[in-house]
N, C-alpha and C. Protein backbone atom coordinates (compact mmCIF):
# COMPACT_ATOMS: atom_id res chain seq x y z
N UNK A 1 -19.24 0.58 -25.48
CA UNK A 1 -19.04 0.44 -24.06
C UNK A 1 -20.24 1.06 -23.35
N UNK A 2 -20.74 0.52 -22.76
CA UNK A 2 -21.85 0.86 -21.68
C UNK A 2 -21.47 1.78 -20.72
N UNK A 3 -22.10 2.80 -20.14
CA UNK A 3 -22.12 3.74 -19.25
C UNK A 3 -21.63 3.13 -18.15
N UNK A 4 -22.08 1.80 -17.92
CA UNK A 4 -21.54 1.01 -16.64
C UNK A 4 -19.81 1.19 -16.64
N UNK A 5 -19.83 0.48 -17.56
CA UNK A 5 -18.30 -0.14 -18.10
C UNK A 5 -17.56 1.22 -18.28
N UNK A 6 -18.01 2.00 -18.12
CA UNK A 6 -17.60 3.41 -18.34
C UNK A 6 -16.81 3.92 -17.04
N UNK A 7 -17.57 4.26 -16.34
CA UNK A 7 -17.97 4.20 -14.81
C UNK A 7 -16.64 3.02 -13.92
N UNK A 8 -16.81 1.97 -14.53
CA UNK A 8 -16.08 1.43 -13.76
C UNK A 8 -14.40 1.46 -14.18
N UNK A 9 -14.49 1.47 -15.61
CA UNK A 9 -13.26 1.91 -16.27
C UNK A 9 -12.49 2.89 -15.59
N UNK A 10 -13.70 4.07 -15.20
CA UNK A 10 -13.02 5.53 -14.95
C UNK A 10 -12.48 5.26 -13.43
N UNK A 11 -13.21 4.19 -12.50
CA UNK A 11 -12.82 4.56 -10.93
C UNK A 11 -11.33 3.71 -11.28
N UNK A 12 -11.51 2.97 -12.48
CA UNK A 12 -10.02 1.92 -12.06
C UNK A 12 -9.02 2.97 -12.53
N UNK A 13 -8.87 3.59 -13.36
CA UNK A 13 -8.07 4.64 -13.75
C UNK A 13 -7.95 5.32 -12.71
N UNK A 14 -8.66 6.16 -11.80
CA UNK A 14 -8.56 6.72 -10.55
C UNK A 14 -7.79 6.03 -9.75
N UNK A 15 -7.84 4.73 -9.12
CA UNK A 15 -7.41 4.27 -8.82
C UNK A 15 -6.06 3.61 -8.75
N UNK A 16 -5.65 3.71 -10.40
CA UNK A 16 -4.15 3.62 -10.74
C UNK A 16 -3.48 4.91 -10.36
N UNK A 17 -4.32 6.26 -10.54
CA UNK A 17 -3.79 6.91 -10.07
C UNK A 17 -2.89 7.28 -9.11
N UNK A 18 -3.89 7.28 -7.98
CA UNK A 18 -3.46 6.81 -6.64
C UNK A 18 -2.39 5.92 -6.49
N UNK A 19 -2.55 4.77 -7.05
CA UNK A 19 -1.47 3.80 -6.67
C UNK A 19 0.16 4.36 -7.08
N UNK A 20 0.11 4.69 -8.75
CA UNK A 20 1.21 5.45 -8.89
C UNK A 20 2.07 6.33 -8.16
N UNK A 21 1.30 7.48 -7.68
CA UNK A 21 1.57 8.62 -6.68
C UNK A 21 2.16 7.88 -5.84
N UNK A 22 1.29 6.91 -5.18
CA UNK A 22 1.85 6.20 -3.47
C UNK A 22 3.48 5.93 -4.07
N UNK A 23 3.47 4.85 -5.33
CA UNK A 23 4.87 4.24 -5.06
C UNK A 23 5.45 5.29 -5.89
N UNK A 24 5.35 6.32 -5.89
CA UNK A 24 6.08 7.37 -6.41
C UNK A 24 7.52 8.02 -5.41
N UNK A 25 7.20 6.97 -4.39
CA UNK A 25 8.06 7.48 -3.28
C UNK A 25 9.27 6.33 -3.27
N UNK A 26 10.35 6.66 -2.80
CA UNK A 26 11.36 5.27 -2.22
C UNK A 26 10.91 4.92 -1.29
N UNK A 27 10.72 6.01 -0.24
CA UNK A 27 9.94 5.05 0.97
C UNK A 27 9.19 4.58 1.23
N UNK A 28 8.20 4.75 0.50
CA UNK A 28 7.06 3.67 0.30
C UNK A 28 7.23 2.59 -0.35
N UNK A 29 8.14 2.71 -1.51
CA UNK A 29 8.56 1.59 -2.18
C UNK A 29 9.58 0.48 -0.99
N UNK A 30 10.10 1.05 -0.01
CA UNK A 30 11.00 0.27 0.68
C UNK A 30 10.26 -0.24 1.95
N UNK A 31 8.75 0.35 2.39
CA UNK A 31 7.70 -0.26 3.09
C UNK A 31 6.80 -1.57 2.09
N UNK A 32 6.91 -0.75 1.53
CA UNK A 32 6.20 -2.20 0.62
C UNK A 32 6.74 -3.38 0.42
N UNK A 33 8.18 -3.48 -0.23
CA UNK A 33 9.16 -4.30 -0.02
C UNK A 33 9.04 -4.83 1.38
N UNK A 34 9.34 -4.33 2.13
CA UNK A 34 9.43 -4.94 3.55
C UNK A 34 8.59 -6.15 3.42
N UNK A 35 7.32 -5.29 3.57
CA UNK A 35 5.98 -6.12 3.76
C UNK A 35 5.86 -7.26 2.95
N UNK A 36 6.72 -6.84 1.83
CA UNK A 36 6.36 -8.21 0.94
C UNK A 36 7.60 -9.52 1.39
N UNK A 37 8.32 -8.80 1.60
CA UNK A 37 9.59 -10.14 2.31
C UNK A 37 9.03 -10.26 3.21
N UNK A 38 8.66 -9.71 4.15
CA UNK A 38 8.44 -10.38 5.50
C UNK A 38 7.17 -11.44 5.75
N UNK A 39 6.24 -10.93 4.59
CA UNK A 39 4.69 -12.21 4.07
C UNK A 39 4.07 -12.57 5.31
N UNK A 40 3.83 -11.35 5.89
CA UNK A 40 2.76 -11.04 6.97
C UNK A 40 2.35 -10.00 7.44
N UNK A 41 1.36 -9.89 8.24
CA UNK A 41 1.21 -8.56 8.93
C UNK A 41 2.04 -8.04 9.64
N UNK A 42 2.64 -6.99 10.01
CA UNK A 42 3.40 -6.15 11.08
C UNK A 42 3.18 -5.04 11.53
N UNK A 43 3.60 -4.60 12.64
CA UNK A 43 3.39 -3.66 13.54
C UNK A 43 4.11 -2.64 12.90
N UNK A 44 3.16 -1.55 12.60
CA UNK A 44 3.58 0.17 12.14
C UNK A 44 5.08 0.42 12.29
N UNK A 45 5.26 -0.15 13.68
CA UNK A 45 6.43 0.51 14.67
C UNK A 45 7.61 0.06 13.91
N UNK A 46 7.55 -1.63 14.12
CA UNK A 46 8.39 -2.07 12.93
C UNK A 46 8.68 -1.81 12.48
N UNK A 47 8.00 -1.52 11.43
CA UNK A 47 8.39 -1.44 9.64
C UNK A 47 8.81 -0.12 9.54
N UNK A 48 8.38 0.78 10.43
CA UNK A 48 9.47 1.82 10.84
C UNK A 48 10.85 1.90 10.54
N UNK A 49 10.99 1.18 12.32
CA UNK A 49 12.23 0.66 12.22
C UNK A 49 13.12 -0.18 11.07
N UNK A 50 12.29 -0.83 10.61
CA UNK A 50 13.55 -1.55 9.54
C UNK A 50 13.71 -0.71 8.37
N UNK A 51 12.72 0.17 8.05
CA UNK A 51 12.76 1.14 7.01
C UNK A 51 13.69 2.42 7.40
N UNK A 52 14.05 2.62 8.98
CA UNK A 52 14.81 3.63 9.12
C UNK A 52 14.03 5.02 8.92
N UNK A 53 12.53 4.79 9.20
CA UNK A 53 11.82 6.01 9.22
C UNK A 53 11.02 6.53 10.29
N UNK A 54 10.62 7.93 10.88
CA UNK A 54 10.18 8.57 11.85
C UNK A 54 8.94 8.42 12.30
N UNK A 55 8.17 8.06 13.64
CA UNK A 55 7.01 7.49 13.56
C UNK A 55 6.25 8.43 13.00
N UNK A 56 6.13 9.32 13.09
CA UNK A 56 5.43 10.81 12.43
C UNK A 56 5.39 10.80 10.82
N UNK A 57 6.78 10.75 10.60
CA UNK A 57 6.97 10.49 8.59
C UNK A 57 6.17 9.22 8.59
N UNK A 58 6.36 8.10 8.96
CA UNK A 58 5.98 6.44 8.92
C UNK A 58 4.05 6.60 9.26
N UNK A 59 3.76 7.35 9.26
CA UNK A 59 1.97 7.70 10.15
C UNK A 59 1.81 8.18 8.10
N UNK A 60 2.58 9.20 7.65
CA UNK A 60 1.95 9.98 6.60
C UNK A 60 1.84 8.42 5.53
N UNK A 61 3.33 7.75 5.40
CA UNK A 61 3.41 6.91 4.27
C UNK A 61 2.31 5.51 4.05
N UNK A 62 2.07 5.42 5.30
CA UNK A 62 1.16 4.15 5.61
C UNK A 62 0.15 4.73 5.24
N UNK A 63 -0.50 5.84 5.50
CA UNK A 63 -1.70 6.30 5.08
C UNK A 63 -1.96 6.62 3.67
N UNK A 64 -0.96 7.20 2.77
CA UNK A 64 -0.70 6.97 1.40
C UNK A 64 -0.65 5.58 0.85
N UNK A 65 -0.04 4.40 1.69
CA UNK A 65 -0.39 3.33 1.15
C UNK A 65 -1.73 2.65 1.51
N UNK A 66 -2.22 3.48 2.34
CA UNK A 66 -3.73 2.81 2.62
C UNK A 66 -4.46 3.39 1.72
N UNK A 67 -4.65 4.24 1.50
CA UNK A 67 -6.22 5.21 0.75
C UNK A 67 -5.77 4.79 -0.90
N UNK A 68 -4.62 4.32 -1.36
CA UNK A 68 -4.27 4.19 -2.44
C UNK A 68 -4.85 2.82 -2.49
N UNK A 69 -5.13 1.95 -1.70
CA UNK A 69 -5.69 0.56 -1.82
C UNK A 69 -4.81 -0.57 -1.45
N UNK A 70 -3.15 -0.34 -1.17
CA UNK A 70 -2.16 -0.95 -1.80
C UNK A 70 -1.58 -1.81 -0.17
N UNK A 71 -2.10 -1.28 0.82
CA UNK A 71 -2.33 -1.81 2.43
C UNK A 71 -3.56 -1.90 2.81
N UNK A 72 -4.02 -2.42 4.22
CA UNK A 72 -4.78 -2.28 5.03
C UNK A 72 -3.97 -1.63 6.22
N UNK A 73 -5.06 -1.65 7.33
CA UNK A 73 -4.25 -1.24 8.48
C UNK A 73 -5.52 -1.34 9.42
N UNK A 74 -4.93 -1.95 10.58
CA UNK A 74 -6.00 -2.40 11.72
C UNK A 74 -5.02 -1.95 13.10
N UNK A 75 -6.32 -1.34 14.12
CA UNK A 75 -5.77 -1.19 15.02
C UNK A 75 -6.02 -1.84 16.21
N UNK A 76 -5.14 -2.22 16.97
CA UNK A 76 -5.54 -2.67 18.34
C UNK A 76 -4.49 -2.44 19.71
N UNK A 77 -5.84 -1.73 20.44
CA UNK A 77 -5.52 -1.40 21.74
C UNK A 77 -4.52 0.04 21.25
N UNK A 78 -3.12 0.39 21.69
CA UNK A 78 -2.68 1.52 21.03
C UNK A 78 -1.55 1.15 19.72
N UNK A 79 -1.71 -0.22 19.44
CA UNK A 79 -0.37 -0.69 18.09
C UNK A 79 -1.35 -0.73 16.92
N UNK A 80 -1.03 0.02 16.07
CA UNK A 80 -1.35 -0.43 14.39
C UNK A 80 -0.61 -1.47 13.66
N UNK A 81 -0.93 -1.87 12.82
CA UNK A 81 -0.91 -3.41 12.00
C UNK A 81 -1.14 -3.15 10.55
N UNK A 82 -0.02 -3.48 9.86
CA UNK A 82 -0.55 -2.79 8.54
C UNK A 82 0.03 -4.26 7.76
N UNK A 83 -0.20 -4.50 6.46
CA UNK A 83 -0.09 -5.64 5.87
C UNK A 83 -0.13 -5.16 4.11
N UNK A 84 0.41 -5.79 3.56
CA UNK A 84 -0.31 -5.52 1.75
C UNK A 84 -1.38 -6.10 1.81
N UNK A 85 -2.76 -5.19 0.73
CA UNK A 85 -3.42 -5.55 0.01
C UNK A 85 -3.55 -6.04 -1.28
N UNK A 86 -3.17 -7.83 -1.12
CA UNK A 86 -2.62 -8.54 -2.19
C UNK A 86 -3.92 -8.22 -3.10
N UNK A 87 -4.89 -8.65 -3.10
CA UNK A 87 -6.19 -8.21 -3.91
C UNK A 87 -5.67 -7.18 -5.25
N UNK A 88 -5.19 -5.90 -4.19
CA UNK A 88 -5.17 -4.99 -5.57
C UNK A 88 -3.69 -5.08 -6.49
N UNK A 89 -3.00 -5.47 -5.75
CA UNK A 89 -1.64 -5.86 -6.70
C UNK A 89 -1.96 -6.91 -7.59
N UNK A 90 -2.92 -7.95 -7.18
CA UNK A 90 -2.90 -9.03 -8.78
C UNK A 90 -4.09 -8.27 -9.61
N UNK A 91 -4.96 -7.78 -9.09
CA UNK A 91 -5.82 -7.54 -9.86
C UNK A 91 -5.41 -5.87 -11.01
N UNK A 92 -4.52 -4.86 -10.36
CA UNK A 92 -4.27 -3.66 -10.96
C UNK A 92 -2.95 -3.90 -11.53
N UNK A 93 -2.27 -4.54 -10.32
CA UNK A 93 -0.55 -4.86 -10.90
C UNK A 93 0.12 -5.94 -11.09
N UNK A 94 -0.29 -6.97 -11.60
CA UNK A 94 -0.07 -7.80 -11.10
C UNK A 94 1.54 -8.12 -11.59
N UNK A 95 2.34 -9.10 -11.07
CA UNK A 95 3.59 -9.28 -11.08
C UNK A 95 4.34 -8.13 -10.61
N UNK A 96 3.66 -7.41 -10.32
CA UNK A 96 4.83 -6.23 -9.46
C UNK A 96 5.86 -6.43 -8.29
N UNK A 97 5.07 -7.24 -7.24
CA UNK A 97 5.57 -7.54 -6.23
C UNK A 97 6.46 -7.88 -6.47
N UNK A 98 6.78 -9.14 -7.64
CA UNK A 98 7.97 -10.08 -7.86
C UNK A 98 9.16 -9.42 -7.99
N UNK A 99 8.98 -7.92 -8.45
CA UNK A 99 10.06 -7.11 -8.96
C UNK A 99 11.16 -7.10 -8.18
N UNK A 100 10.30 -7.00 -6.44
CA UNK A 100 11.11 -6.26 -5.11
C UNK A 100 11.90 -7.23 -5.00
């Protein structure tokens, strides 16, 4: 194995890391879900609400699912927008989604 292949091996391992931790939670697991039934982008506030979580708690989990790779999140004007990042679920996990 090449130093490259090394290297890149090691960030994807890092990277599972992360992902693990994130859905290490129910509530993240039940934001994710959301997101994946609903098969679009939605508003922070939302997914809040249907998750039954605090905008304050709902600020920490989104951000765990962002830096983990496993969302995006865009803002506009004062509403955030968060969505799955299908990319890394087929490529790290793939068939996971199907589970929810």
């Amino acid at each position: 194995m090449t130093i490259e292949q090394q290297l890149q091996s090691t960030a994807q391992d890092e990277q599972l890391v992360k992902i693990f931790r994130a859905l290490a939670d129910m509530t993240r697991i039940d934001i994710v879900r959301t997101l994946y039934q609903h098969n679009r982008e939605m508003a922070c506030g939302e997914v809040g609400e249907i998750c039954a979580v605090s905008k304050s708690n709902a600020s920490y989990h989104f951000r765990t699912l962002r830096e983990a790779g496993l969302t995006t999140t865009r803002k506009e004007a004062q509403t955030k927008y968060v969505k799955l990042n299908h990319d890394t679920f087929n490529r790290l996990m793939p068939g996971f989604l199907d589970t929810l």
